[in-house]
PDB file of N, CA and C in Angstrom:
ATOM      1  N   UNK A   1     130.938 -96.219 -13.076  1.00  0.00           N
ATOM      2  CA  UNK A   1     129.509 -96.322 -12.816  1.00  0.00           C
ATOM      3  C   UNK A   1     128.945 -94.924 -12.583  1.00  0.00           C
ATOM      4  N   UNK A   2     127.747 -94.521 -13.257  1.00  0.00           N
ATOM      5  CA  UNK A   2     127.433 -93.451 -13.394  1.00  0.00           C
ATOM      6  C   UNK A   2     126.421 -93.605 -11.481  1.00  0.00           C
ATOM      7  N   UNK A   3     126.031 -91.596 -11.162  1.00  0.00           N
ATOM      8  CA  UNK A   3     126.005 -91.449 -10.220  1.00  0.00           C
ATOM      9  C   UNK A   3     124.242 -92.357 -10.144  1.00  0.00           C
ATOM     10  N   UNK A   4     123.291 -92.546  -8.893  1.00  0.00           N
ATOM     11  CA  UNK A   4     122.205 -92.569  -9.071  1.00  0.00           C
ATOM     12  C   UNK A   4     121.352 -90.852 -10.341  1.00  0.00           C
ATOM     13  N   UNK A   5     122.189 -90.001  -9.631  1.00  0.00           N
ATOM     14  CA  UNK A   5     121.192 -88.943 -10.674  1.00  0.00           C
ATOM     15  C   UNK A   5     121.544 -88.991 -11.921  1.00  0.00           C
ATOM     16  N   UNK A   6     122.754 -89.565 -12.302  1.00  0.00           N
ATOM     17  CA  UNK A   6     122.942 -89.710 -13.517  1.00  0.00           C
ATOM     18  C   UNK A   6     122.218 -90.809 -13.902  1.00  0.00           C
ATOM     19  N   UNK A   7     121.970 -92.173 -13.582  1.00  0.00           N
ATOM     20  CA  UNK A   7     121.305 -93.250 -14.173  1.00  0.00           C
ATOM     21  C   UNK A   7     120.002 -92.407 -14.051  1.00  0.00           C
ATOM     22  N   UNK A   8     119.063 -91.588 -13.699  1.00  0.00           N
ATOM     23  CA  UNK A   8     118.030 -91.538 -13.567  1.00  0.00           C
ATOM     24  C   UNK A   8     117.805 -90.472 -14.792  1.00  0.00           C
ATOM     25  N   UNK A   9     118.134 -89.327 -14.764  1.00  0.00           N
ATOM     26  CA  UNK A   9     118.429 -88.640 -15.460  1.00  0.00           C
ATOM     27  C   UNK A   9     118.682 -89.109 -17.080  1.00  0.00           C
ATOM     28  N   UNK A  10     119.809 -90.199 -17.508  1.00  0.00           N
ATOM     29  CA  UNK A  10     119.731 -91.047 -18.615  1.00  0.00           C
ATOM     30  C   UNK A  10     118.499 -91.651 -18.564  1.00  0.00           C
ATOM     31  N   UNK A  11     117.794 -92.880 -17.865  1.00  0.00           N
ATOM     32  CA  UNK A  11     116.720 -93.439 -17.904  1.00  0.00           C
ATOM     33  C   UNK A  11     115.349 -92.156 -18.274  1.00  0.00           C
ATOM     34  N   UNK A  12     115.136 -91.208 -17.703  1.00  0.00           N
ATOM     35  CA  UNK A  12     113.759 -90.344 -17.764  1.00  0.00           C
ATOM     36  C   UNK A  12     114.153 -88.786 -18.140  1.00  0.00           C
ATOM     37  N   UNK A  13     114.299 -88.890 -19.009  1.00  0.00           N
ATOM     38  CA  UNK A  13     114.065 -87.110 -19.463  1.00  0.00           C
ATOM     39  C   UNK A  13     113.466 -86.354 -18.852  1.00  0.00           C
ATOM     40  N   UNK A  14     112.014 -86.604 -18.052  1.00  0.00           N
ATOM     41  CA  UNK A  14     111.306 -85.972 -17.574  1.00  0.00           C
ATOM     42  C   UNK A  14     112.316 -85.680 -16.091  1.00  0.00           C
ATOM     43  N   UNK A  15     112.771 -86.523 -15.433  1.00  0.00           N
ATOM     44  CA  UNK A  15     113.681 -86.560 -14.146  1.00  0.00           C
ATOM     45  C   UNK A  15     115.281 -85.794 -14.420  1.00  0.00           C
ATOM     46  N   UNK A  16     115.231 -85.541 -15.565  1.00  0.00           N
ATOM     47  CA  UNK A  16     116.424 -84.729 -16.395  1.00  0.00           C
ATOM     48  C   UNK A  16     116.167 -83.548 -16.142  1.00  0.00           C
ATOM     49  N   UNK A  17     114.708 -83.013 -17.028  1.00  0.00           N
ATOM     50  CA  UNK A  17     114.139 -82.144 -16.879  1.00  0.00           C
ATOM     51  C   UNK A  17     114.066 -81.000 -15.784  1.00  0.00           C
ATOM     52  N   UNK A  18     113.894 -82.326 -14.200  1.00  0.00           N
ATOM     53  CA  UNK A  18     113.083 -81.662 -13.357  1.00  0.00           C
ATOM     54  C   UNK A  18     114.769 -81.369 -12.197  1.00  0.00           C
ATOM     55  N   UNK A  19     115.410 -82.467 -12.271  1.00  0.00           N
ATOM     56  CA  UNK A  19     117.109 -82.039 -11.756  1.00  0.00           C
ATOM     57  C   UNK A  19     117.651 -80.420 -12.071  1.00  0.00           C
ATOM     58  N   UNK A  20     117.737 -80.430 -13.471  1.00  0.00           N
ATOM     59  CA  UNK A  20     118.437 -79.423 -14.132  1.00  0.00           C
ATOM     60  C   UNK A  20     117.366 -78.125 -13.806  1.00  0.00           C
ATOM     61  N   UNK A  21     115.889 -78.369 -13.363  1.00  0.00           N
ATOM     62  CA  UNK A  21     115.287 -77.368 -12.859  1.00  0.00           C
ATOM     63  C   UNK A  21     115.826 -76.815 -11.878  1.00  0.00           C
ATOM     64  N   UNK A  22     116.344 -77.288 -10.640  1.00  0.00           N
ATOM     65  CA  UNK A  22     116.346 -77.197  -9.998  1.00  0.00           C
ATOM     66  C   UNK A  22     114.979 -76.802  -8.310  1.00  0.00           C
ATOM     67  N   UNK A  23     114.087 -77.450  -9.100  1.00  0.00           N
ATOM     68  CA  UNK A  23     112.745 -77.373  -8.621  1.00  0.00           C
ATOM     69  C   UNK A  23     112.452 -78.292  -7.590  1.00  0.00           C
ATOM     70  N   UNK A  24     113.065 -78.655  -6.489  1.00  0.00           N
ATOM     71  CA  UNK A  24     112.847 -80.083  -6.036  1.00  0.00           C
ATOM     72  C   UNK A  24     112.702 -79.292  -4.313  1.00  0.00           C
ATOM     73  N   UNK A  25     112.322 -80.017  -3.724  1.00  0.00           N
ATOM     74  CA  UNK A  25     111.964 -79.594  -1.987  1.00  0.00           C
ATOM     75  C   UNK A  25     113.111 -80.276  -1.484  1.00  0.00           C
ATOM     76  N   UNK A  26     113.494 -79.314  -0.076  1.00  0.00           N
ATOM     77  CA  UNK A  26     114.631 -80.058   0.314  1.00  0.00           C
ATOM     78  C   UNK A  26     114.416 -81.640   0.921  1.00  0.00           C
ATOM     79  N   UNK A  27     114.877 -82.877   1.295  1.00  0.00           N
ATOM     80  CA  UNK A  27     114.293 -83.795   1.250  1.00  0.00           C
ATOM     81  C   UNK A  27     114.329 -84.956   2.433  1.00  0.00           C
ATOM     82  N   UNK A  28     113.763 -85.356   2.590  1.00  0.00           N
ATOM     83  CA  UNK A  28     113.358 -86.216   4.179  1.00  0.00           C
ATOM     84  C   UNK A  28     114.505 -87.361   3.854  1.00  0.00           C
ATOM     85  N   UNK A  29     115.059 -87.711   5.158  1.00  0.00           N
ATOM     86  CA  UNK A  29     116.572 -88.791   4.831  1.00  0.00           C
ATOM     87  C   UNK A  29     116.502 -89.097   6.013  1.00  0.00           C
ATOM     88  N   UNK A  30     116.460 -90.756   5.951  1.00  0.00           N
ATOM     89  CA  UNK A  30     116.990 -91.511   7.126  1.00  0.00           C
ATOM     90  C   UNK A  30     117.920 -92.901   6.794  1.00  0.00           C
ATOM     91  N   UNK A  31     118.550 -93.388   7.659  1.00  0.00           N
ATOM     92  CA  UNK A  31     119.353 -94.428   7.789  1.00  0.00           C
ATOM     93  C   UNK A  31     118.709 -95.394   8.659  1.00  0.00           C
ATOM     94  N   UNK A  32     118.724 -96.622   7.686  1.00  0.00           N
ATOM     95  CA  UNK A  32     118.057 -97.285   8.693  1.00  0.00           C
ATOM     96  C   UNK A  32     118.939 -98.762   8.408  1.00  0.00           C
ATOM     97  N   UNK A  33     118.823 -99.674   9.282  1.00  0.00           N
ATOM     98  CA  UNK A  33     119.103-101.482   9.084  1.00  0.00           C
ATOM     99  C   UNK A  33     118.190-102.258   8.480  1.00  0.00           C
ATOM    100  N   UNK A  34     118.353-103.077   8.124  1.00  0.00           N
ATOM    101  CA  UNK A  34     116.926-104.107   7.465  1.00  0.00           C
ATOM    102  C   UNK A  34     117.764-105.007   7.101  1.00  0.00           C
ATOM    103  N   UNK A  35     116.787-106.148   7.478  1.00  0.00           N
ATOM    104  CA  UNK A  35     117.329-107.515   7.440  1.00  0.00           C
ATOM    105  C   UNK A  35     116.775-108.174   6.010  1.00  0.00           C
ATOM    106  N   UNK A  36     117.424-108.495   4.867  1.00  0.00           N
ATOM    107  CA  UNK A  36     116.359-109.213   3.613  1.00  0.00           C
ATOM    108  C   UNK A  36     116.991-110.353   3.504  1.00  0.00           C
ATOM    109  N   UNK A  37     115.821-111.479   3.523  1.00  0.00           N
ATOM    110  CA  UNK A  37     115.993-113.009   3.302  1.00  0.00           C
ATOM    111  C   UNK A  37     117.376-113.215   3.102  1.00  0.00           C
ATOM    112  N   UNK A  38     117.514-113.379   1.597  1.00  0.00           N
ATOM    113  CA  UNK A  38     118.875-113.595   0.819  1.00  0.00           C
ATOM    114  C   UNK A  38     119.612-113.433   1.193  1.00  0.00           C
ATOM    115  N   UNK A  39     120.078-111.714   1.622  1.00  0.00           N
ATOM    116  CA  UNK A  39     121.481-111.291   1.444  1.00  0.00           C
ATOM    117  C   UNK A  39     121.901-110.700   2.820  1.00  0.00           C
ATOM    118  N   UNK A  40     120.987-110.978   3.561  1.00  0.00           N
ATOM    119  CA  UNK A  40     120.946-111.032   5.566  1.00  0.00           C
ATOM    120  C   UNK A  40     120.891-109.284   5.344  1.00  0.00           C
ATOM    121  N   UNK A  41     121.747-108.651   6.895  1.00  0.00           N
ATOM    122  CA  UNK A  41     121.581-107.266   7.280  1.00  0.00           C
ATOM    123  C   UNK A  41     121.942-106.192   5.894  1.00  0.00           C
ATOM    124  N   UNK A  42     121.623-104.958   5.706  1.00  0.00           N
ATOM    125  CA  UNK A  42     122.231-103.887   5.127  1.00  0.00           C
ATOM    126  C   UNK A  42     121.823-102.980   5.879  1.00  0.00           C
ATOM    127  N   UNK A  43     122.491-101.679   5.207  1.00  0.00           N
ATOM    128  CA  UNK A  43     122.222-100.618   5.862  1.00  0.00           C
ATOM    129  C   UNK A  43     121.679 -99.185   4.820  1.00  0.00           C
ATOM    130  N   UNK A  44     120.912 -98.907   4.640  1.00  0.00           N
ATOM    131  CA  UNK A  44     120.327 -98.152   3.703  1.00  0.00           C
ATOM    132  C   UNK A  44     120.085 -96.718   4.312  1.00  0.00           C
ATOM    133  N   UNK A  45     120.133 -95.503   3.310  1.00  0.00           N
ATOM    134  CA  UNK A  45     119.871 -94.357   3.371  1.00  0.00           C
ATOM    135  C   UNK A  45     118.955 -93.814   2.650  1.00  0.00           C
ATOM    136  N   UNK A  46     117.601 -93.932   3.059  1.00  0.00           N
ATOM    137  CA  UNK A  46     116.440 -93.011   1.911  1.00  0.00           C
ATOM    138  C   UNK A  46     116.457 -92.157   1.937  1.00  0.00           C
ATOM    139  N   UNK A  47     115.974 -91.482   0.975  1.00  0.00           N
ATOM    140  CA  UNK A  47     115.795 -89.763   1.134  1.00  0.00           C
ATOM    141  C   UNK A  47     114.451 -89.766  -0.126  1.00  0.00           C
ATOM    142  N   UNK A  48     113.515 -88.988   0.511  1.00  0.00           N
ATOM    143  CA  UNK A  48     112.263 -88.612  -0.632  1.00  0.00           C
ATOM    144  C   UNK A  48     112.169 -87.327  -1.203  1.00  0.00           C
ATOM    145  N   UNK A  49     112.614 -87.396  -2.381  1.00  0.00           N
ATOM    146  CA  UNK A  49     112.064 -86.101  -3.252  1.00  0.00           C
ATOM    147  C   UNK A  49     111.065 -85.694  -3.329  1.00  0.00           C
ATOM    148  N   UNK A  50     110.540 -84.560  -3.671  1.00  0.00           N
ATOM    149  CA  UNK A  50     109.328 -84.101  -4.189  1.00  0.00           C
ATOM    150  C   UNK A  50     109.078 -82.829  -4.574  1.00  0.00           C
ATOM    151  N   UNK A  51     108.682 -82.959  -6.344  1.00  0.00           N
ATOM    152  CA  UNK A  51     108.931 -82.185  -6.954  1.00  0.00           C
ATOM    153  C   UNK A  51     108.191 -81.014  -6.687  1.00  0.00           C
ATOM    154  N   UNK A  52     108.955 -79.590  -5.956  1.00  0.00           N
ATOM    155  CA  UNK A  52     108.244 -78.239  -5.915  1.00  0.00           C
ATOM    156  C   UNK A  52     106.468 -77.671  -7.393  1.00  0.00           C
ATOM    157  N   UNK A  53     106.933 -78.343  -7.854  1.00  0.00           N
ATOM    158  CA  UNK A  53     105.444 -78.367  -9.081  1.00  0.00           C
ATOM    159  C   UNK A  53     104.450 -79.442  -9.020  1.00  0.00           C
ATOM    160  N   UNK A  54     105.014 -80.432  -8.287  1.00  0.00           N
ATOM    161  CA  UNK A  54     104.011 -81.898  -8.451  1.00  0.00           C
ATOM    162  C   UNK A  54     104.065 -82.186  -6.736  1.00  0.00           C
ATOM    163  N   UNK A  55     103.417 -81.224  -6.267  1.00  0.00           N
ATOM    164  CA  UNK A  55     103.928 -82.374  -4.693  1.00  0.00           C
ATOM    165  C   UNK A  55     102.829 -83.268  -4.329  1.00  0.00           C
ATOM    166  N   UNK A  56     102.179 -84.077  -5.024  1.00  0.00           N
ATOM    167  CA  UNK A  56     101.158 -84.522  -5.089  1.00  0.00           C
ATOM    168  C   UNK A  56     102.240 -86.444  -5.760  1.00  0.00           C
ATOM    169  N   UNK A  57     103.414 -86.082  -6.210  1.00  0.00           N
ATOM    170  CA  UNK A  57     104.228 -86.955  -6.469  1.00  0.00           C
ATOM    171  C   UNK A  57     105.630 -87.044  -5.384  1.00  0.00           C
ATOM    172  N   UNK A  58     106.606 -87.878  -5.727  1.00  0.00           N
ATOM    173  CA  UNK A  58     107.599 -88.544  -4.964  1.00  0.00           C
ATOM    174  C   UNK A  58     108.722 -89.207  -5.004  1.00  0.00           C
ATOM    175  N   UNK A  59     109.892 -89.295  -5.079  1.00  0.00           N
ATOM    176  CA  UNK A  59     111.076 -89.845  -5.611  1.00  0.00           C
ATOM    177  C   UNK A  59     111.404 -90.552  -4.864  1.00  0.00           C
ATOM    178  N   UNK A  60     111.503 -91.674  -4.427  1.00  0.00           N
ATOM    179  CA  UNK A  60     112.204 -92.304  -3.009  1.00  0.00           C
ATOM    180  C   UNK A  60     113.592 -93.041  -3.533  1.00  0.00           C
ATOM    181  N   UNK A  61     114.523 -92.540  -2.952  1.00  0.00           N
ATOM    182  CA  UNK A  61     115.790 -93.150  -3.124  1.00  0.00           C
ATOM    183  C   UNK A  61     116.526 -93.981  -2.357  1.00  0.00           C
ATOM    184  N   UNK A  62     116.993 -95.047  -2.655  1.00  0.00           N
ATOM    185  CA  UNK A  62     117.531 -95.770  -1.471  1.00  0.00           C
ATOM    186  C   UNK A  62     119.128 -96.433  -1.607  1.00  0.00           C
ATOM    187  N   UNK A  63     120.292 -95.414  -0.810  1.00  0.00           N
ATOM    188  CA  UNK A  63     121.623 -95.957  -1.052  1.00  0.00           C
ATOM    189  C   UNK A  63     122.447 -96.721   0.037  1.00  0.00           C
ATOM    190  N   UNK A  64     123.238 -96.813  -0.352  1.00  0.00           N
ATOM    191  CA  UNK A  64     124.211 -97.648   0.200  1.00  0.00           C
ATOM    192  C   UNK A  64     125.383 -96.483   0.218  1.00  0.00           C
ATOM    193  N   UNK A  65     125.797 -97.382   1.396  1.00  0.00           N
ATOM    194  CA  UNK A  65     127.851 -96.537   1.757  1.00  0.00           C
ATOM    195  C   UNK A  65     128.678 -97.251   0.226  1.00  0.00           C
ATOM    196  N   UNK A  66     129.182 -96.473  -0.164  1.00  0.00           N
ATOM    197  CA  UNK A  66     130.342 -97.002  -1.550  1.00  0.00           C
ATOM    198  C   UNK A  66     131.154 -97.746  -0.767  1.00  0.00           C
ATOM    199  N   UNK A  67     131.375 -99.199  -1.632  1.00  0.00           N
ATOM    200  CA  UNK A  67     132.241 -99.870  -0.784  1.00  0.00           C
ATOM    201  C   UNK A  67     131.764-101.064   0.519  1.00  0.00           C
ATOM    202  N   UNK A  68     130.759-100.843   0.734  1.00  0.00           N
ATOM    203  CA  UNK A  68     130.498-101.503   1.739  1.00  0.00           C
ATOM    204  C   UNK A  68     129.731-102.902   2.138  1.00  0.00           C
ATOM    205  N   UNK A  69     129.313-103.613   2.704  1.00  0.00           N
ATOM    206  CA  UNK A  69     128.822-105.121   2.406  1.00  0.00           C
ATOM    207  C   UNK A  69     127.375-104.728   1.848  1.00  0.00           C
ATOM    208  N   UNK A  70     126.778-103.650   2.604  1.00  0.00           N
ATOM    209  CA  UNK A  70     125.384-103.335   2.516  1.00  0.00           C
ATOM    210  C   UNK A  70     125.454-102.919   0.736  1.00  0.00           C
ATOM    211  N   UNK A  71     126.133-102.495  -0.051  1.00  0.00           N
ATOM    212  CA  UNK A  71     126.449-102.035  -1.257  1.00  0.00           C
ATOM    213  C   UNK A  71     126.551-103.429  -2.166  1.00  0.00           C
ATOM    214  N   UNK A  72     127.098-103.945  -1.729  1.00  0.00           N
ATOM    215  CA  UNK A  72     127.565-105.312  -2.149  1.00  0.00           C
ATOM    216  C   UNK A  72     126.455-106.613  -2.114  1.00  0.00           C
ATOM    217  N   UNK A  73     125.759-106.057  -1.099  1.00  0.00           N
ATOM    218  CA  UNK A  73     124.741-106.687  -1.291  1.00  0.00           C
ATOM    219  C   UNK A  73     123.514-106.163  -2.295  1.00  0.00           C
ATOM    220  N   UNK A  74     123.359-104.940  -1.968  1.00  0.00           N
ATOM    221  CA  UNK A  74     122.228-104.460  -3.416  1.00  0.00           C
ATOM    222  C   UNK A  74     122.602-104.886  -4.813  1.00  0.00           C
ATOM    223  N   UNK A  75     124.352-104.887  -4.745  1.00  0.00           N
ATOM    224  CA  UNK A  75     124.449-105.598  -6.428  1.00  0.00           C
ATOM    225  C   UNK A  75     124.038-106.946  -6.481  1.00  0.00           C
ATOM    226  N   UNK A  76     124.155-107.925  -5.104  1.00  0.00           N
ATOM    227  CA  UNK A  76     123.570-109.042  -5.769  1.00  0.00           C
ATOM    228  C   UNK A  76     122.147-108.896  -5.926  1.00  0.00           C
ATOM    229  N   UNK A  77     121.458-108.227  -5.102  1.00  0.00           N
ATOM    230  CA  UNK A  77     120.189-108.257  -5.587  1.00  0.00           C
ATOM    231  C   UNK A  77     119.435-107.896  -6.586  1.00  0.00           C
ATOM    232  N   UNK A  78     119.985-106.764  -7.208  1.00  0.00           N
ATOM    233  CA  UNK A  78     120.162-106.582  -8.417  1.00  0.00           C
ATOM    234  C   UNK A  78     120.624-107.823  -9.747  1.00  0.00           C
ATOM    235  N   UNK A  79     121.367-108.419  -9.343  1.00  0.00           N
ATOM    236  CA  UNK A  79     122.018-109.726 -10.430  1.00  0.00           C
ATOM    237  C   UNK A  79     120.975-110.342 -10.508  1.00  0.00           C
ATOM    238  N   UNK A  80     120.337-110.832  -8.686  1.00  0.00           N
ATOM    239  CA  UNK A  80     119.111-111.601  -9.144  1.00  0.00           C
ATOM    240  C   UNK A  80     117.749-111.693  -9.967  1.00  0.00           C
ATOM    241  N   UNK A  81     117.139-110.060  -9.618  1.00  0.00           N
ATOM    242  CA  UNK A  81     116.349-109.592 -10.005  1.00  0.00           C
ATOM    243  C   UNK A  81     116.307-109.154 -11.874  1.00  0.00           C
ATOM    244  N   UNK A  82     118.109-109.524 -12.238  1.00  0.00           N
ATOM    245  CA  UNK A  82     118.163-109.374 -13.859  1.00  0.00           C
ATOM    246  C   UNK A  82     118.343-110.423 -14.207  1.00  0.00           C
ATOM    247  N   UNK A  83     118.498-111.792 -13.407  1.00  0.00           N
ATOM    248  CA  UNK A  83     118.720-113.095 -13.799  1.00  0.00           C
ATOM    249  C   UNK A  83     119.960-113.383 -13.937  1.00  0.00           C
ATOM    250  N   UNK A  84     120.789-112.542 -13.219  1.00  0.00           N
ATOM    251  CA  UNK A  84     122.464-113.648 -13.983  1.00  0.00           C
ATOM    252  C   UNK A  84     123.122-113.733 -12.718  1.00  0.00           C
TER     253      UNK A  84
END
């Protein structure tokens, strides 16, 4: 499984573009809990980009520990959200 910057990077040229710039602000990150309907507690890590040329724009990323229930749960939500 490719990294998040790699899926993003494949998905948007422009986000290819702006990686390999190396143009980006260092970036705001927290850990937080959240409870969602379905798939009960996880535990998530955002962090917001924003591109040193566009800061008028915003990247918000949101991961999971590798391995972990909170991880395990974004794939089902993911399954759901693609239908299978």
């Amino acid at each position: 499984m490719a990294s998040p910057v790699g899926q993003l990077s494949i998905a948007s040229p422009e986000f290819a573009a702006l990686w390999s710039d190396h143009r980006v602000r260092p970036c705001e990150a927290d850990t937080y809990r959240l409870r969602h309907p379905p798939v009960g507690e996880l535990t998530v890590t955002q962090q917001v980009l924003v591109p040193a040329r566009s800061p008028e724009e915003s990247l918000i990323l949101a991961t999971t520990e590798e391995g972990s229930n909170s991880q395990d749960a974004l794939v089902l939500l993911r399954g759901q959200q693609q239908g299978t």
